[in-house]
PDB file of N, CA and C in Angstrom:
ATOM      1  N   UNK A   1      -4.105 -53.493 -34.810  1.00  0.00           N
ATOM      2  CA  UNK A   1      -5.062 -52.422 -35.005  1.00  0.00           C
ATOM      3  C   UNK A   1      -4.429 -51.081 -34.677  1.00  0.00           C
ATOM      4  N   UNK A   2      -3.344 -51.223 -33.401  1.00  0.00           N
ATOM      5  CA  UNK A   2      -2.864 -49.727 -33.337  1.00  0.00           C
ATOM      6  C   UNK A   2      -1.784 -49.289 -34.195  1.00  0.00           C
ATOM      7  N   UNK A   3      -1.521 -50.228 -34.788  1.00  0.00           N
ATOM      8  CA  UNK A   3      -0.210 -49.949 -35.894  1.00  0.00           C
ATOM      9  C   UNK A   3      -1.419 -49.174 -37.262  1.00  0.00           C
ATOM     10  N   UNK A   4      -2.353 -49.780 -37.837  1.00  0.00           N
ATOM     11  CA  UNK A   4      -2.979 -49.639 -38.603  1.00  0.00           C
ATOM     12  C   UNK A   4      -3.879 -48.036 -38.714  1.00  0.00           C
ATOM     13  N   UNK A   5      -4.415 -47.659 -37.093  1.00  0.00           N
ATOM     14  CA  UNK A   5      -4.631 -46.386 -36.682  1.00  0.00           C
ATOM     15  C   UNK A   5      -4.082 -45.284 -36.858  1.00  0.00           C
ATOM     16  N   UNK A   6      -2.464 -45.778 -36.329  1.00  0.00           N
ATOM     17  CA  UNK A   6      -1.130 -44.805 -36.176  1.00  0.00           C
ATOM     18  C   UNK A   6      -1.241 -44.559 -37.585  1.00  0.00           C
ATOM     19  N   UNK A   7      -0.939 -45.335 -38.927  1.00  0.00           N
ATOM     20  CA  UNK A   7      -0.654 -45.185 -40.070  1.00  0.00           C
ATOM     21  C   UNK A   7      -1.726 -44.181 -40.663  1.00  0.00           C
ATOM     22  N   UNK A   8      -2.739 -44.339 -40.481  1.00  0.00           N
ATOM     23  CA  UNK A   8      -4.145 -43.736 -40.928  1.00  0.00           C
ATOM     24  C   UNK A   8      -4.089 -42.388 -40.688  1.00  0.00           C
ATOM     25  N   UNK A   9      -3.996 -41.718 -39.022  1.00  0.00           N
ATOM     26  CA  UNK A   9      -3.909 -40.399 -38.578  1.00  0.00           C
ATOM     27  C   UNK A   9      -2.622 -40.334 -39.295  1.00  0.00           C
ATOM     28  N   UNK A  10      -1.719 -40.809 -39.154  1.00  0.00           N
ATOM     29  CA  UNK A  10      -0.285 -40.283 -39.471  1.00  0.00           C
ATOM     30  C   UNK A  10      -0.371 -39.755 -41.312  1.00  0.00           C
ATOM     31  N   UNK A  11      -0.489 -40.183 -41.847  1.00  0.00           N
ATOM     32  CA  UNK A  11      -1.353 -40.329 -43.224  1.00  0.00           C
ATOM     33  C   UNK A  11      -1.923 -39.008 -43.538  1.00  0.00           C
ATOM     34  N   UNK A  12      -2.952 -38.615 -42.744  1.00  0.00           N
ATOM     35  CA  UNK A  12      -3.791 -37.806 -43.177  1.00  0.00           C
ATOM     36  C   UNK A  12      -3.406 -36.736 -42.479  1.00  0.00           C
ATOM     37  N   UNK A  13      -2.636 -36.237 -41.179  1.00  0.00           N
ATOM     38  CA  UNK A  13      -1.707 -35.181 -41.292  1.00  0.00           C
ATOM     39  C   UNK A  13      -0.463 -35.107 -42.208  1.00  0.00           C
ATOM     40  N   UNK A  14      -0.168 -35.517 -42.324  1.00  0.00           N
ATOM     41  CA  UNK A  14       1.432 -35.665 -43.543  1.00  0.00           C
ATOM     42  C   UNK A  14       0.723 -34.885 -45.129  1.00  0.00           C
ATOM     43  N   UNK A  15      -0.198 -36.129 -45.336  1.00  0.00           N
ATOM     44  CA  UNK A  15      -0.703 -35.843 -46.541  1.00  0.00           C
ATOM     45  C   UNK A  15      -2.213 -35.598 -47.323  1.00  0.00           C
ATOM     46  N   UNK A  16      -2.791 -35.081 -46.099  1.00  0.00           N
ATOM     47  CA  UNK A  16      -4.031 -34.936 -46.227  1.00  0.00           C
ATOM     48  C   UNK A  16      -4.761 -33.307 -45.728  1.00  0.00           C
ATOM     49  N   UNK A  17      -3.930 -32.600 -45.281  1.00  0.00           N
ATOM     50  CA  UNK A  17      -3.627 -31.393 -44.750  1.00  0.00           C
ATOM     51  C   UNK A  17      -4.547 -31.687 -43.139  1.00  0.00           C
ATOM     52  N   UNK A  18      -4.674 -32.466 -42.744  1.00  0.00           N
ATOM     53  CA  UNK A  18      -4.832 -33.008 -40.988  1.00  0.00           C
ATOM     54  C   UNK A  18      -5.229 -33.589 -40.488  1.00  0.00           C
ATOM     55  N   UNK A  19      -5.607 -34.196 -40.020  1.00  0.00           N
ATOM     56  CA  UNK A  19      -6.793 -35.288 -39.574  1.00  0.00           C
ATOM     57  C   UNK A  19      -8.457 -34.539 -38.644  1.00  0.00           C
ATOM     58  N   UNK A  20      -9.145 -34.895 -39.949  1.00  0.00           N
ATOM     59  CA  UNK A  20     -10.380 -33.644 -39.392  1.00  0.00           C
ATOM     60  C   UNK A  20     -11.568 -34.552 -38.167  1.00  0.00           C
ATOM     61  N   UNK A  21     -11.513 -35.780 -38.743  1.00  0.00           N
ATOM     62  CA  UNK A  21     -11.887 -36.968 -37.422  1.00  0.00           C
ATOM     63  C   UNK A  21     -11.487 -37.972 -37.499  1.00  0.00           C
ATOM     64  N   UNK A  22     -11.629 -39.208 -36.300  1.00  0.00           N
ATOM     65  CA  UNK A  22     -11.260 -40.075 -35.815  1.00  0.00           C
ATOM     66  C   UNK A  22     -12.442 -41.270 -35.040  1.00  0.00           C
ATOM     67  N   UNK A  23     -12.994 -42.209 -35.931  1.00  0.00           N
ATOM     68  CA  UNK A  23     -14.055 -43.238 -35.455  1.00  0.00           C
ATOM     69  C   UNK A  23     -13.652 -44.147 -35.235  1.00  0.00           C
ATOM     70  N   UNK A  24     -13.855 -44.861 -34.082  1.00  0.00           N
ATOM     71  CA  UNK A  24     -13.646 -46.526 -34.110  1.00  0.00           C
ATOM     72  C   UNK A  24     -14.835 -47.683 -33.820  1.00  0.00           C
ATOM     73  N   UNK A  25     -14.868 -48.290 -34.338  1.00  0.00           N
ATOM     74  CA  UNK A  25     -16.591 -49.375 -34.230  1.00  0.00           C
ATOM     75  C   UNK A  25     -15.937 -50.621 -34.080  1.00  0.00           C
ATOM     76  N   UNK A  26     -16.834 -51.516 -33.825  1.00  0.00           N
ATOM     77  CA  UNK A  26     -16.581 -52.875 -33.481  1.00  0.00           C
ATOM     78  C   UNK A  26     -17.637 -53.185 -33.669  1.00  0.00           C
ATOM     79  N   UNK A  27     -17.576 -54.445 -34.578  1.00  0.00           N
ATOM     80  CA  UNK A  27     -18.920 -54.710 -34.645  1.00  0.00           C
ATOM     81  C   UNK A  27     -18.435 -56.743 -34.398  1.00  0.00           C
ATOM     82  N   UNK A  28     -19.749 -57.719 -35.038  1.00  0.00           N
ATOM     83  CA  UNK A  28     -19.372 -59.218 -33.902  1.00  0.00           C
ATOM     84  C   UNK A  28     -19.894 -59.875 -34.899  1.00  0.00           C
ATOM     85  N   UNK A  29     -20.064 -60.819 -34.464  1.00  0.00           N
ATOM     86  CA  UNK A  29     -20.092 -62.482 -35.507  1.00  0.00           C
ATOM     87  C   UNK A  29     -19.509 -63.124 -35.191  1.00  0.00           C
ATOM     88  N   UNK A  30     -18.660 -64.585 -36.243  1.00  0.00           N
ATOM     89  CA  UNK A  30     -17.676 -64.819 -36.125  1.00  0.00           C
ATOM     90  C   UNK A  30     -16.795 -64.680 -35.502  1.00  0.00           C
ATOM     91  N   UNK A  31     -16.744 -63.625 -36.083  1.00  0.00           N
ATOM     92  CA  UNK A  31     -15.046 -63.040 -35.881  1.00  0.00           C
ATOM     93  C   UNK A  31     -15.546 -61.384 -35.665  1.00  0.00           C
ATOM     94  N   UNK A  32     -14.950 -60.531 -34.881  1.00  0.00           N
ATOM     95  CA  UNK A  32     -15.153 -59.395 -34.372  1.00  0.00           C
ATOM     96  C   UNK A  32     -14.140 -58.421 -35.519  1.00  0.00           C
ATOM     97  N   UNK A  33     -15.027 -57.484 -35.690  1.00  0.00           N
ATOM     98  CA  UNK A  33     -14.634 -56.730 -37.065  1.00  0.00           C
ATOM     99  C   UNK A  33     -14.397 -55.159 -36.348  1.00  0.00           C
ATOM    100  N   UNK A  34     -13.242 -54.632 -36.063  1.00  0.00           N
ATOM    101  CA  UNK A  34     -12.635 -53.217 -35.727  1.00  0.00           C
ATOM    102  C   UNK A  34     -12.802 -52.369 -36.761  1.00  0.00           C
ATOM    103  N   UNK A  35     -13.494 -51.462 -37.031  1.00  0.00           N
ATOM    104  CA  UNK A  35     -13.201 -50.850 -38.040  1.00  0.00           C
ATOM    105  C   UNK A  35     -12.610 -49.176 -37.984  1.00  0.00           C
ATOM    106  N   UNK A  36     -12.084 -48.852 -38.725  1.00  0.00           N
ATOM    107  CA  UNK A  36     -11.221 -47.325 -37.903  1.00  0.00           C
ATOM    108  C   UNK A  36     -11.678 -46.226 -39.293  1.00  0.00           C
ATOM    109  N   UNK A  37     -12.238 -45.123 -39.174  1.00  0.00           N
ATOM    110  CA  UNK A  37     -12.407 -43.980 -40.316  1.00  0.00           C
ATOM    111  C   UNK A  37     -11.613 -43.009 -39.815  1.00  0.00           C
ATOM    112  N   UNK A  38     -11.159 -42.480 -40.494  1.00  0.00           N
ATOM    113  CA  UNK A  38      -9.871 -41.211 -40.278  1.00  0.00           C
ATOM    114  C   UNK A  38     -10.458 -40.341 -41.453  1.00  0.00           C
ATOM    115  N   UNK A  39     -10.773 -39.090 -41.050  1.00  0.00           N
ATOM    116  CA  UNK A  39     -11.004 -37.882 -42.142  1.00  0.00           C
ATOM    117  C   UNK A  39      -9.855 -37.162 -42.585  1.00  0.00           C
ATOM    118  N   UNK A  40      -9.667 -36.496 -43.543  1.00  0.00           N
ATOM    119  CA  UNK A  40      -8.656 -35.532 -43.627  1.00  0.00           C
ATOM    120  C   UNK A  40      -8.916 -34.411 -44.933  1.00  0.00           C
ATOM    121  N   UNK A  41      -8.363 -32.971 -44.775  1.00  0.00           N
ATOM    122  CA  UNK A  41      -8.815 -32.515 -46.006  1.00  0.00           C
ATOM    123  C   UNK A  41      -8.763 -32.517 -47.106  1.00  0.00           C
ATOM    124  N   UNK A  42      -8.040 -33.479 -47.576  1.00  0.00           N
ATOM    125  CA  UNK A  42      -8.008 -33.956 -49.308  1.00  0.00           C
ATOM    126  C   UNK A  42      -8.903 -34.807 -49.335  1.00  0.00           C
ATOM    127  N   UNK A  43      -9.130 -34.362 -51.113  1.00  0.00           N
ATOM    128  CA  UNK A  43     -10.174 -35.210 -51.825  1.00  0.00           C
ATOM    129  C   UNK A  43      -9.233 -36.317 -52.333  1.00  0.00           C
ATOM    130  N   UNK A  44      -7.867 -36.073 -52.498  1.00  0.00           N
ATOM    131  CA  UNK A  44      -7.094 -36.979 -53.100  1.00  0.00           C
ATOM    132  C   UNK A  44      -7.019 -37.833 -52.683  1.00  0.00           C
ATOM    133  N   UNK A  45      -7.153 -39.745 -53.113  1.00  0.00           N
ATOM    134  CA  UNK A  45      -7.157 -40.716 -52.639  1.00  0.00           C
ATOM    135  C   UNK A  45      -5.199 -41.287 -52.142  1.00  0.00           C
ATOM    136  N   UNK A  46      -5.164 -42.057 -51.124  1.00  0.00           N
ATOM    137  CA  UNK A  46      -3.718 -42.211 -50.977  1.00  0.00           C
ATOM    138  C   UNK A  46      -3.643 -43.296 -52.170  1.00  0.00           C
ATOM    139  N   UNK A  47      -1.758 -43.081 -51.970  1.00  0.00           N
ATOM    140  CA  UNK A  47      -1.483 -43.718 -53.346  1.00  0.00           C
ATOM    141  C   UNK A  47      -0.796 -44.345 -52.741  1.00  0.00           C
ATOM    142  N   UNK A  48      -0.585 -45.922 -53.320  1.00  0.00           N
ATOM    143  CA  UNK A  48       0.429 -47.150 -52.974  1.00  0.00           C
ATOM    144  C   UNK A  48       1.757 -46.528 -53.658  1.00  0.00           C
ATOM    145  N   UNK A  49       2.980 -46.960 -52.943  1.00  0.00           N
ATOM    146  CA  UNK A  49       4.533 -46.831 -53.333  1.00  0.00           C
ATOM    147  C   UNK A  49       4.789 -48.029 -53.703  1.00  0.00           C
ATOM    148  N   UNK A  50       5.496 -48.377 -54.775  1.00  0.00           N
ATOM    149  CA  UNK A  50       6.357 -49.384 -54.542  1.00  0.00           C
ATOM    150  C   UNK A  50       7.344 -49.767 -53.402  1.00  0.00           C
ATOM    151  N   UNK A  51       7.304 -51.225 -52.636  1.00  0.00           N
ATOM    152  CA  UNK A  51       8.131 -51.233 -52.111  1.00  0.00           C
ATOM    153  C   UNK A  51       9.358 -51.572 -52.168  1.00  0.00           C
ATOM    154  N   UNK A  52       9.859 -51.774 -53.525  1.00  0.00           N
ATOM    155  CA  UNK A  52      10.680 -51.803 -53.735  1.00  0.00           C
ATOM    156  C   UNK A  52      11.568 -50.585 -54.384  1.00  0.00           C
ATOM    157  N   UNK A  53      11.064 -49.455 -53.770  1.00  0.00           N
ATOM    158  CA  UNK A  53      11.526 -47.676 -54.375  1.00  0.00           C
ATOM    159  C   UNK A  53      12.879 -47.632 -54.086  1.00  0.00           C
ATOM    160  N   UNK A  54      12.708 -47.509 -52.845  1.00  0.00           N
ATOM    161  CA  UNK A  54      14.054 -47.318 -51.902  1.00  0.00           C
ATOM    162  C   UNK A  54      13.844 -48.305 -50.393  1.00  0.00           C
ATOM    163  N   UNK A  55      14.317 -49.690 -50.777  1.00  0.00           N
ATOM    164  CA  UNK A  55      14.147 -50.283 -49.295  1.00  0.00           C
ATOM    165  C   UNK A  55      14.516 -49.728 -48.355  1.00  0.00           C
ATOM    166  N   UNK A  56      15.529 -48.942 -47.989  1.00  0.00           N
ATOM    167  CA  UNK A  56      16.492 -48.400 -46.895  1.00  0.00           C
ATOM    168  C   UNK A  56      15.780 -47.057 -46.575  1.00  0.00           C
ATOM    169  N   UNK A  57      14.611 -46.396 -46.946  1.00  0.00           N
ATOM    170  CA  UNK A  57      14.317 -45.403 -46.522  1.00  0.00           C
ATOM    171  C   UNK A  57      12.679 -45.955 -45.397  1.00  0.00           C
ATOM    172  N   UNK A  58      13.019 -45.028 -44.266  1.00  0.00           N
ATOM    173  CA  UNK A  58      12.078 -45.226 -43.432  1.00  0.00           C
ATOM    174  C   UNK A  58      10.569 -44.611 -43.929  1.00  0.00           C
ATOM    175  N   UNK A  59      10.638 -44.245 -44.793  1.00  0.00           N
ATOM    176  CA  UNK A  59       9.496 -43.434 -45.275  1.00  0.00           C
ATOM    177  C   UNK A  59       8.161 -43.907 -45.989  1.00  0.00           C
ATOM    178  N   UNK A  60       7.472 -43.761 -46.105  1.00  0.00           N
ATOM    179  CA  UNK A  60       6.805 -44.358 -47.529  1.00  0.00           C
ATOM    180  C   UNK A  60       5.930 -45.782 -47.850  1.00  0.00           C
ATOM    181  N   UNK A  61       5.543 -46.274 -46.629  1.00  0.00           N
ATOM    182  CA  UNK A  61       5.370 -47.328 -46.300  1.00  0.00           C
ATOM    183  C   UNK A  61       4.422 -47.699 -45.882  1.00  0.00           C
ATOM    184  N   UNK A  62       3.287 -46.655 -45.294  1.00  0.00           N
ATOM    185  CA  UNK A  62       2.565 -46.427 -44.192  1.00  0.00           C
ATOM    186  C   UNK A  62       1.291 -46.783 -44.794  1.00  0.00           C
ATOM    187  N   UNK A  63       0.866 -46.296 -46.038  1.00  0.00           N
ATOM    188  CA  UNK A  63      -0.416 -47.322 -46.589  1.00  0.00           C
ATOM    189  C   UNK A  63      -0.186 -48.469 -47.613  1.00  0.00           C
ATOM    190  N   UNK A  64       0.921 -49.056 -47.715  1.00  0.00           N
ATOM    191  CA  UNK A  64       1.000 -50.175 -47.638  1.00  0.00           C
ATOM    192  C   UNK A  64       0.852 -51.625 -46.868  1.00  0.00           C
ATOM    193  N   UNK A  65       1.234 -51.241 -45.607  1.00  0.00           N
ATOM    194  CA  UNK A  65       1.333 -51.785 -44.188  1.00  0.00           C
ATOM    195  C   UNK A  65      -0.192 -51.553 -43.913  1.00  0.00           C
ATOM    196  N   UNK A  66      -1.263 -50.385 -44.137  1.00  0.00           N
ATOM    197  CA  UNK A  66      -2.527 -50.521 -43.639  1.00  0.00           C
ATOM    198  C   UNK A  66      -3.331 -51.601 -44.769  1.00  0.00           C
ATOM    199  N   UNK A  67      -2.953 -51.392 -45.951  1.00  0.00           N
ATOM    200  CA  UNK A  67      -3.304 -52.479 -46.640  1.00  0.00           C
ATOM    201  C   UNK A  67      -3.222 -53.852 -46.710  1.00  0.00           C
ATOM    202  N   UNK A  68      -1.988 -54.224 -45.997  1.00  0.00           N
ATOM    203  CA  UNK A  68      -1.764 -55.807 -45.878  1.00  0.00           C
ATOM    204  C   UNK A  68      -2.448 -56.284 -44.258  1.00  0.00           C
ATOM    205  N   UNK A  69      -2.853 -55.375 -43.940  1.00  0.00           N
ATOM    206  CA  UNK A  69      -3.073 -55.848 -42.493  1.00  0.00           C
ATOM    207  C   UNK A  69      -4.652 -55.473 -42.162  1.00  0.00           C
ATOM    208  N   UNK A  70      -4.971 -54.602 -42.556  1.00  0.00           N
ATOM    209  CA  UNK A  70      -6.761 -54.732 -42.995  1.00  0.00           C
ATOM    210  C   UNK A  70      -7.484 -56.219 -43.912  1.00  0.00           C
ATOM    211  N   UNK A  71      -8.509 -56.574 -43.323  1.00  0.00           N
ATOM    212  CA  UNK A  71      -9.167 -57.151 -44.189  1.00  0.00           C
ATOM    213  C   UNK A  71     -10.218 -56.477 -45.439  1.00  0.00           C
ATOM    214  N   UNK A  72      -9.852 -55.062 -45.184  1.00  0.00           N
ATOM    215  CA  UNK A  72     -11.085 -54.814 -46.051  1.00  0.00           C
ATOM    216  C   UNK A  72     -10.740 -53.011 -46.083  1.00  0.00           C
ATOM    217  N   UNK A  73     -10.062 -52.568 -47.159  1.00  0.00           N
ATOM    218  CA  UNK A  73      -9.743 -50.685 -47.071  1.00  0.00           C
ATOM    219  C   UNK A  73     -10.930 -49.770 -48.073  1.00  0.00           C
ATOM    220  N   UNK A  74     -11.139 -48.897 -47.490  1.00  0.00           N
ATOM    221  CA  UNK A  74     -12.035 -47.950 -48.649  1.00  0.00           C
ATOM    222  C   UNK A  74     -11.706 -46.722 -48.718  1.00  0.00           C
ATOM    223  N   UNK A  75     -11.563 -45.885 -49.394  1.00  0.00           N
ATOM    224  CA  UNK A  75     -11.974 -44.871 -49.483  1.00  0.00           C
ATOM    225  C   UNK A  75     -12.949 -43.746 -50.111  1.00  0.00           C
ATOM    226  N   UNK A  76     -13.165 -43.156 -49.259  1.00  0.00           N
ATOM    227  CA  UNK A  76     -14.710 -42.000 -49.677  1.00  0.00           C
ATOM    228  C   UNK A  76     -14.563 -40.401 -49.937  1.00  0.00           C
ATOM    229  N   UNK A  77     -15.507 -39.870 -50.658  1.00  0.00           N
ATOM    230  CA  UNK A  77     -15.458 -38.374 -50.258  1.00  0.00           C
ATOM    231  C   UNK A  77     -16.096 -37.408 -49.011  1.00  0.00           C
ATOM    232  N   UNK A  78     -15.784 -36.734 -48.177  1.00  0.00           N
ATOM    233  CA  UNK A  78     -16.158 -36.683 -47.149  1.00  0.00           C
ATOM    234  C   UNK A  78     -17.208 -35.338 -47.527  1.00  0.00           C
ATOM    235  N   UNK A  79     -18.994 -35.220 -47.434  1.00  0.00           N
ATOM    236  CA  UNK A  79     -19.828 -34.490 -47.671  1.00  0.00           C
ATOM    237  C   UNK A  79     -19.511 -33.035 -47.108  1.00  0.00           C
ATOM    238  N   UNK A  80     -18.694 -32.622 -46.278  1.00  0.00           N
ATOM    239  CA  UNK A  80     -17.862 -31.156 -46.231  1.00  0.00           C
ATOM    240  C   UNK A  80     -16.732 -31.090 -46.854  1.00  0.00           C
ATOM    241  N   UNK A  81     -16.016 -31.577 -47.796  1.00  0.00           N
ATOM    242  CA  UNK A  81     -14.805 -31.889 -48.785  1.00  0.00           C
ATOM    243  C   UNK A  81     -13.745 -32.774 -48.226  1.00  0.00           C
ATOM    244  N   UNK A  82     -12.877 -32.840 -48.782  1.00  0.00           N
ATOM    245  CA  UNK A  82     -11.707 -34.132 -47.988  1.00  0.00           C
ATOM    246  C   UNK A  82     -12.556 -35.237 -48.594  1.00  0.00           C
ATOM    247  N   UNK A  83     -11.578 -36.621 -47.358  1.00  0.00           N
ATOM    248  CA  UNK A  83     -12.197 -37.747 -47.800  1.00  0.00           C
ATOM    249  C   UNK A  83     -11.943 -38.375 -46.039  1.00  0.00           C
ATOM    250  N   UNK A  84     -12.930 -39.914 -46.397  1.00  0.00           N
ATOM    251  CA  UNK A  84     -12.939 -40.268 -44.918  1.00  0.00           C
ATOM    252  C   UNK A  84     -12.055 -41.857 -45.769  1.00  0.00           C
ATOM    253  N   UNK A  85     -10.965 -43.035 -44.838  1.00  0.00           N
ATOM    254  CA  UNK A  85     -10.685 -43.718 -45.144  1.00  0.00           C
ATOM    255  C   UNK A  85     -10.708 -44.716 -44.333  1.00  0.00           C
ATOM    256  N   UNK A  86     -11.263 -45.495 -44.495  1.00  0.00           N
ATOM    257  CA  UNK A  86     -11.672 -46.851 -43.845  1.00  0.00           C
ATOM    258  C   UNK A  86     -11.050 -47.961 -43.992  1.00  0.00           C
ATOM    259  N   UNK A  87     -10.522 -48.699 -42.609  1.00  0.00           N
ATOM    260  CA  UNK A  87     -10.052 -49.835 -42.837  1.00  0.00           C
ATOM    261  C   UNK A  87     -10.656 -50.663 -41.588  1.00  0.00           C
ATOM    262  N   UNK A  88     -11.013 -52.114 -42.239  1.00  0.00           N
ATOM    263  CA  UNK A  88     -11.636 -52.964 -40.842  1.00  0.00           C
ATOM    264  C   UNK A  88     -10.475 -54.027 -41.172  1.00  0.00           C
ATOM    265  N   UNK A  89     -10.097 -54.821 -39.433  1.00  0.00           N
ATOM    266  CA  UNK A  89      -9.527 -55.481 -39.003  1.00  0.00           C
ATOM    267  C   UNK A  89     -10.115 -56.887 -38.728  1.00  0.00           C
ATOM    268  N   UNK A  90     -10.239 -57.987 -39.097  1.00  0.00           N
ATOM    269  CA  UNK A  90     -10.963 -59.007 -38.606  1.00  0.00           C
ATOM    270  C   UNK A  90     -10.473 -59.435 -37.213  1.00  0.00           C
ATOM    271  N   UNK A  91     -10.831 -59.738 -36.379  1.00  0.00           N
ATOM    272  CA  UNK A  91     -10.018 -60.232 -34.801  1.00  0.00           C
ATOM    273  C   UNK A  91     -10.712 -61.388 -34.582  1.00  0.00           C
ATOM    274  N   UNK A  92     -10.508 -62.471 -34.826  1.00  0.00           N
ATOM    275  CA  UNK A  92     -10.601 -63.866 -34.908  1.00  0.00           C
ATOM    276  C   UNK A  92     -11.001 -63.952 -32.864  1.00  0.00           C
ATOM    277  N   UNK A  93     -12.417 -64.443 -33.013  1.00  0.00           N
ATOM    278  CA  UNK A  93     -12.523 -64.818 -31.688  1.00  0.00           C
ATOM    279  C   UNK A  93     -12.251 -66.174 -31.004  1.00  0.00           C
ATOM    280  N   UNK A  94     -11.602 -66.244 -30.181  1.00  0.00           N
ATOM    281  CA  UNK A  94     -11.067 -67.750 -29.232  1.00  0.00           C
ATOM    282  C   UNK A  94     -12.486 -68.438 -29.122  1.00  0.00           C
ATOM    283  N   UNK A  95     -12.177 -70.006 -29.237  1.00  0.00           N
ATOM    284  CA  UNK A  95     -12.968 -70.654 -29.316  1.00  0.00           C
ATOM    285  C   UNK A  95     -13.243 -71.132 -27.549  1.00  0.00           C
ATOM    286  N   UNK A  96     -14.787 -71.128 -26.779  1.00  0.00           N
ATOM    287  CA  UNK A  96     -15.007 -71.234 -26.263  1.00  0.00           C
ATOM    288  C   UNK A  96     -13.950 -72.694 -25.360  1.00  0.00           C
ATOM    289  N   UNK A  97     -13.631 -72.475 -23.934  1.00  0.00           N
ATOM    290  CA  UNK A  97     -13.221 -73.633 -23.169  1.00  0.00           C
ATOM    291  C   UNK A  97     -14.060 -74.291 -22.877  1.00  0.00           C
ATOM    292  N   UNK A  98     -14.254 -75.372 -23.135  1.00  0.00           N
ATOM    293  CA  UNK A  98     -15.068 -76.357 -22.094  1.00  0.00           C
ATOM    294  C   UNK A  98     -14.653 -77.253 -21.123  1.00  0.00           C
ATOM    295  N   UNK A  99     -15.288 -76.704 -20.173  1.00  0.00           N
ATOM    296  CA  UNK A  99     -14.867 -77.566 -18.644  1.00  0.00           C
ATOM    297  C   UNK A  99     -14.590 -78.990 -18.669  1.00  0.00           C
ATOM    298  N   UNK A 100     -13.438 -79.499 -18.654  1.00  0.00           N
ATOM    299  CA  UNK A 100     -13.213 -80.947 -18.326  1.00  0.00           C
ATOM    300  C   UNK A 100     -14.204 -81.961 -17.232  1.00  0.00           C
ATOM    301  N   UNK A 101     -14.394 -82.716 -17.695  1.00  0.00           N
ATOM    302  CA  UNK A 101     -15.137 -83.755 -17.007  1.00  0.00           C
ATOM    303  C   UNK A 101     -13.818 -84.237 -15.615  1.00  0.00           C
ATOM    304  N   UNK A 102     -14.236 -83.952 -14.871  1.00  0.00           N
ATOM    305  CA  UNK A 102     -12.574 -85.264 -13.890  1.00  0.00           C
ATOM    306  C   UNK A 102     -12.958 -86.567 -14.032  1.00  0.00           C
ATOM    307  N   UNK A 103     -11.813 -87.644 -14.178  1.00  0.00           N
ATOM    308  CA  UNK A 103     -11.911 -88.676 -14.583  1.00  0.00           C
ATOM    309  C   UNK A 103     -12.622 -89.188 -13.225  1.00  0.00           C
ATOM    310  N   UNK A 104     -13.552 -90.129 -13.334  1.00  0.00           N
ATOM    311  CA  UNK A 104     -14.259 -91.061 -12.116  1.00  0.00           C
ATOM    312  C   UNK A 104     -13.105 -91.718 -11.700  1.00  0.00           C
ATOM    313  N   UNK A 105     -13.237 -91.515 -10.439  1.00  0.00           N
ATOM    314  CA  UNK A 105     -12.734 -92.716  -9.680  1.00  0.00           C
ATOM    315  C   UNK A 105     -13.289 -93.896  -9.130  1.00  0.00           C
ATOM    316  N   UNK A 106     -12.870 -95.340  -9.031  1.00  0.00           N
ATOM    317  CA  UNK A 106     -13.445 -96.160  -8.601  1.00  0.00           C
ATOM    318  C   UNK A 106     -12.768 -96.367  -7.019  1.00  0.00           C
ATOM    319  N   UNK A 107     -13.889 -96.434  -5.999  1.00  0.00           N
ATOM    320  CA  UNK A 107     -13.117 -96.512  -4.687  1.00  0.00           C
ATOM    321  C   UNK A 107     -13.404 -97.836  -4.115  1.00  0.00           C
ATOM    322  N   UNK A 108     -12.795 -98.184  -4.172  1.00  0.00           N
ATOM    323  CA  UNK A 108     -13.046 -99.569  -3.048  1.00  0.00           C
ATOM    324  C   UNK A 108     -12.276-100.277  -2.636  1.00  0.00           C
TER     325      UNK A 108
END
């Protein structure tokens, strides 16, 4: 989730002219759903790179990586201009322990 965050703000200062807000929710079920909105002032939606452009460059990568690692990306127009971009995380909850019985002993 903090790799996915980093990418988002990082994103929308680089190429969004800044990051105008920053939400995080959690919501439950199943499985516990993170979800992160990042504003910024473009209306322009981000665009996927190929990753196969230039493997060797550190660059260029950053909403790709939020895409494979979200369960679920959107993007919107934000009602003062820009756009807001959403990505939720599924976080798989551990299945409850249940207390072992101790084996009986027979004494005699």
């Amino acid at each position: 989730m903090l790799l996915v965050v980093s990418e988002l703000v990082a994103n929308a200062d680089e190429h969004g002219g800044g990051c105008t807000h920053l939400a995080v929710s959690v919501g439950g079920g199943r499985a516990a759903r993170v979800t992160v909105a990042v504003g910024d002032r473009s209306p322009l939606p981000p665009v996927p790179r190929d990753d196969r452009e230039d493997v060797l460059s550190e660059r260029g990568r950053g909403w790709n990586i939020v895409r494979r690692l979200a369960s679920r990306v959107d993007t919107s127009s934000s009602p003062g201009g820009g756009k807001v971009v959403r990505a939720e995380v599924a976080v798989p909850l551990p299945r409850p322990v249940r207390a072992r019985r101790p084996d009986r002993q027979v004494v005699g």
